[in-house]
C-alpha atoms as a PDB file:
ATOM      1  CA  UNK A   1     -21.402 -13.863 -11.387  1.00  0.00           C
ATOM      2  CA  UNK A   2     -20.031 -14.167 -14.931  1.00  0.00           C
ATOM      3  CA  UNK A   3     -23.707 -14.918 -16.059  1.00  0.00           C
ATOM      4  CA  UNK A   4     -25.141 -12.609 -14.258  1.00  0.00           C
ATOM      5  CA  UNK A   5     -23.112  -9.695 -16.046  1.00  0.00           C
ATOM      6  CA  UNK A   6     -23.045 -11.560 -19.583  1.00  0.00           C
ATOM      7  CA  UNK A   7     -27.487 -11.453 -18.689  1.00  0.00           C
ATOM      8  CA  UNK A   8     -27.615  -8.067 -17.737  1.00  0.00           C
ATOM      9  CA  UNK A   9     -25.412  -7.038 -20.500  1.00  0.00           C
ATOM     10  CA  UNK A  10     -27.809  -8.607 -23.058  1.00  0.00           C
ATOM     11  CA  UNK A  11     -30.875  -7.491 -21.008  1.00  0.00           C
ATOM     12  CA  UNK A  12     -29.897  -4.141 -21.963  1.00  0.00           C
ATOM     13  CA  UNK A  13     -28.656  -4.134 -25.157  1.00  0.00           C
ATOM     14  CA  UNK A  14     -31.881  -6.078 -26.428  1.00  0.00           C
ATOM     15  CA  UNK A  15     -33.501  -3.770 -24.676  1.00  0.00           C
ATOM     16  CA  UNK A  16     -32.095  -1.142 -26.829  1.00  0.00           C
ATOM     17  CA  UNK A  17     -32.521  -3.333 -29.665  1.00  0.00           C
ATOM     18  CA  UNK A  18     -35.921  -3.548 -29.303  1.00  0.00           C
ATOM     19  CA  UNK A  19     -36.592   0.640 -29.801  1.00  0.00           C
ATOM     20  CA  UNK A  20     -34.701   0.434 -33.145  1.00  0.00           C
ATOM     21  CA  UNK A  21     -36.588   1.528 -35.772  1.00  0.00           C
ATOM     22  CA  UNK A  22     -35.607  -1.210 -38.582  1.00  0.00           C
ATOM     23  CA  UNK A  23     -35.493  -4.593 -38.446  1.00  0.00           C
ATOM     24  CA  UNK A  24     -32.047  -4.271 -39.743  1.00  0.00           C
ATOM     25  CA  UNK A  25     -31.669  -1.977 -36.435  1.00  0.00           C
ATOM     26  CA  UNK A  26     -32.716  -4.281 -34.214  1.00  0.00           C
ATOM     27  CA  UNK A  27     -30.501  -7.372 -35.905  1.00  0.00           C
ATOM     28  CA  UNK A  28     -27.439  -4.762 -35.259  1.00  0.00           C
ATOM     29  CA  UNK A  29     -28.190  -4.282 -31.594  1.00  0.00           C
ATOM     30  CA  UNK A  30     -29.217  -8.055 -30.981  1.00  0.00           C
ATOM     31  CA  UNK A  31     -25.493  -8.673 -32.444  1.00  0.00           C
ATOM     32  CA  UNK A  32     -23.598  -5.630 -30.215  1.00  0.00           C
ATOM     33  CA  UNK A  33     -25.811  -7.850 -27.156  1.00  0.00           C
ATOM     34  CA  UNK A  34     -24.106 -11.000 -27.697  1.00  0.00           C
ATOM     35  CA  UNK A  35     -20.714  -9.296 -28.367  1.00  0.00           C
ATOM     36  CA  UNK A  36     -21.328  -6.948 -25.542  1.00  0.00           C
ATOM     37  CA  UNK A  37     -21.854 -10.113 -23.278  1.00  0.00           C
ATOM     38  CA  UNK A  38     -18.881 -12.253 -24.236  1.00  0.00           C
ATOM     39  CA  UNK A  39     -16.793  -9.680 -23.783  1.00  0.00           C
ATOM     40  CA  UNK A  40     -18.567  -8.799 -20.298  1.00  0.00           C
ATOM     41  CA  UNK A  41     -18.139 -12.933 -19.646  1.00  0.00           C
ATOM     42  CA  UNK A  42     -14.054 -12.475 -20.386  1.00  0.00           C
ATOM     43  CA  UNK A  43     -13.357  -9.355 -18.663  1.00  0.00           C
ATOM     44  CA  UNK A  44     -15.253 -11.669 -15.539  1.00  0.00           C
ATOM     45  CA  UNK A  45     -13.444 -14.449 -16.063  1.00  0.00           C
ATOM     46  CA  UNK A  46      -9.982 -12.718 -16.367  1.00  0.00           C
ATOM     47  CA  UNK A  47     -10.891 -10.564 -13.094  1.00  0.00           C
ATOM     48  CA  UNK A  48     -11.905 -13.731 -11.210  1.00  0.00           C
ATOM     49  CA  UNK A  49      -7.890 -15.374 -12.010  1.00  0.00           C
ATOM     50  CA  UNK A  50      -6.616 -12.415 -11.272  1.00  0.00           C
ATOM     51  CA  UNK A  51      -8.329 -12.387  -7.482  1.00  0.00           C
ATOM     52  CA  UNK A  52      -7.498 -15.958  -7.311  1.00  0.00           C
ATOM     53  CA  UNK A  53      -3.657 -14.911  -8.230  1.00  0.00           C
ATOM     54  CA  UNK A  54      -3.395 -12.216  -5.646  1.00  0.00           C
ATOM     55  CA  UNK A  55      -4.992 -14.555  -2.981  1.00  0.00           C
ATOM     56  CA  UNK A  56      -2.592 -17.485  -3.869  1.00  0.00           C
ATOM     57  CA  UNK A  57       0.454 -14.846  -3.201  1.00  0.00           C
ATOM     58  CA  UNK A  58      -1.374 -13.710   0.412  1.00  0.00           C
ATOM     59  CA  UNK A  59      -1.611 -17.381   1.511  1.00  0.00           C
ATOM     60  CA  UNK A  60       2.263 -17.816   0.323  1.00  0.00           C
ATOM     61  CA  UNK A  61       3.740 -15.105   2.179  1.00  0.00           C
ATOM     62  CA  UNK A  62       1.388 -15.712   4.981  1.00  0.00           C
ATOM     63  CA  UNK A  63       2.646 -19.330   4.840  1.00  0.00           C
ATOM     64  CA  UNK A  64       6.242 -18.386   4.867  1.00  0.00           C
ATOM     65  CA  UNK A  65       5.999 -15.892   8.231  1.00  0.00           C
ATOM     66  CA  UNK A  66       4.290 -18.193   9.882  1.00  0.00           C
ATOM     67  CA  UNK A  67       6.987 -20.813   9.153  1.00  0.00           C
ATOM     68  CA  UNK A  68       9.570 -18.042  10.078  1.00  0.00           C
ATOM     69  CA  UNK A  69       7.950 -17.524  13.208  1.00  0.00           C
ATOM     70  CA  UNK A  70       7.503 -21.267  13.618  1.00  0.00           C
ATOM     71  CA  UNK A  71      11.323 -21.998  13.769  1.00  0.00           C
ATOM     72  CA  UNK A  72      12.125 -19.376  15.949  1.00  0.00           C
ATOM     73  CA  UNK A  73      10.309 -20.162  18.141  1.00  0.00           C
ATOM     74  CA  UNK A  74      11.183 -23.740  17.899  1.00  0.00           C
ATOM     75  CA  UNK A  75      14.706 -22.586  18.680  1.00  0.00           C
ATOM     76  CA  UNK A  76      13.634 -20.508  21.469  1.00  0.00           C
ATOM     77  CA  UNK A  77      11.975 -23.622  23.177  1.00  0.00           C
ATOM     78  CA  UNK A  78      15.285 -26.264  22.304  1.00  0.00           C
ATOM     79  CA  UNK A  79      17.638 -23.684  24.012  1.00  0.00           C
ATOM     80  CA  UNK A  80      15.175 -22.869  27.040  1.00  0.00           C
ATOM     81  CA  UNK A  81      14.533 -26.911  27.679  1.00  0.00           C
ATOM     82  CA  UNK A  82      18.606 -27.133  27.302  1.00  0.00           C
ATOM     83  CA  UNK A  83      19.128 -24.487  29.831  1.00  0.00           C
ATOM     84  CA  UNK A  84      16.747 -26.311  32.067  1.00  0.00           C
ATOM     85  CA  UNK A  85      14.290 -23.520  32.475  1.00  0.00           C
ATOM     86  CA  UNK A  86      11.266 -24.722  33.701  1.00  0.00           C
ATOM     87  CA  UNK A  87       7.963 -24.682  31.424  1.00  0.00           C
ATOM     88  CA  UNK A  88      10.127 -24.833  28.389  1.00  0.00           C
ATOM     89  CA  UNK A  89       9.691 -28.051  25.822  1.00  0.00           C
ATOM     90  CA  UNK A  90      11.868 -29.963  23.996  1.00  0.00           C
ATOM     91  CA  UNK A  91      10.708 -29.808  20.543  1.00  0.00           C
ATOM     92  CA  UNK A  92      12.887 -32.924  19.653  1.00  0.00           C
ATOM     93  CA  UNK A  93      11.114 -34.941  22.427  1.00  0.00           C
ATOM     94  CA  UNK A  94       8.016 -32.884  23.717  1.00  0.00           C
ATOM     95  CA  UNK A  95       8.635 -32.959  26.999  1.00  0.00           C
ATOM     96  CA  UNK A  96       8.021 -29.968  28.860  1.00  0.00           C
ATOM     97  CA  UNK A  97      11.109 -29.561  31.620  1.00  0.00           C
ATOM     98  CA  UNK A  98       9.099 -29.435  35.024  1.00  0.00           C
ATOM     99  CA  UNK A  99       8.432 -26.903  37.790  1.00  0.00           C
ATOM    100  CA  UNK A 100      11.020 -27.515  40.987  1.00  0.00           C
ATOM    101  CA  UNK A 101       9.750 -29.363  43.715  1.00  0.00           C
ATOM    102  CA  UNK A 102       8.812 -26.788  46.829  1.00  0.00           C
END
């Protein structure tokens, strides 16, 4: 992507270049291209860390419900398999506490 826009960006400018009238001109625009397209490369490369920043923070608090939700339920499951109910598991052993007998 970032060479992509830095290309484009000096596509056009040399383009521009090229209708100068001087060959002083065209050495000004062919210069304003290769600024033109590091900057371009930067502002890509500075957008790109600042996407991956945001989705590091999503995945964090993401990971943090889900470990929220993870230990309630958890503690949902050790008091229902204390109380005996049946289906519930232990999540110190595993074991799910059975069905009565009919």
């Amino acid at each position: 992507m970032r060479v992509r826009i830095a290309a484009l960006t000096a596509i056009a400018a040399l383009s521009l270049g090229a209708a100068a009238c001087t060959q002083s001109e065209q050495e000004q625009a062919e210069a304003d291209a290769a600024v033109a397209a590091d900057k371009a490369g930067d502002i890509a490369a500075q957008t790109g860390e600042v996407l991956e920043a945001g989705a590091m923070k999503a995945a964090q608090a993401t990971e943090e419900v889900a470990g929220k939700a993870a230990d309630k339920l958890e503690d949902n499951q050790a008091e229902a398999a204390a109380e005996g109910r049946p289906g519930a598991v232990n999540p110190a052993t595993d074991e799910r506490v059975p069905a009565p007998a009919n």
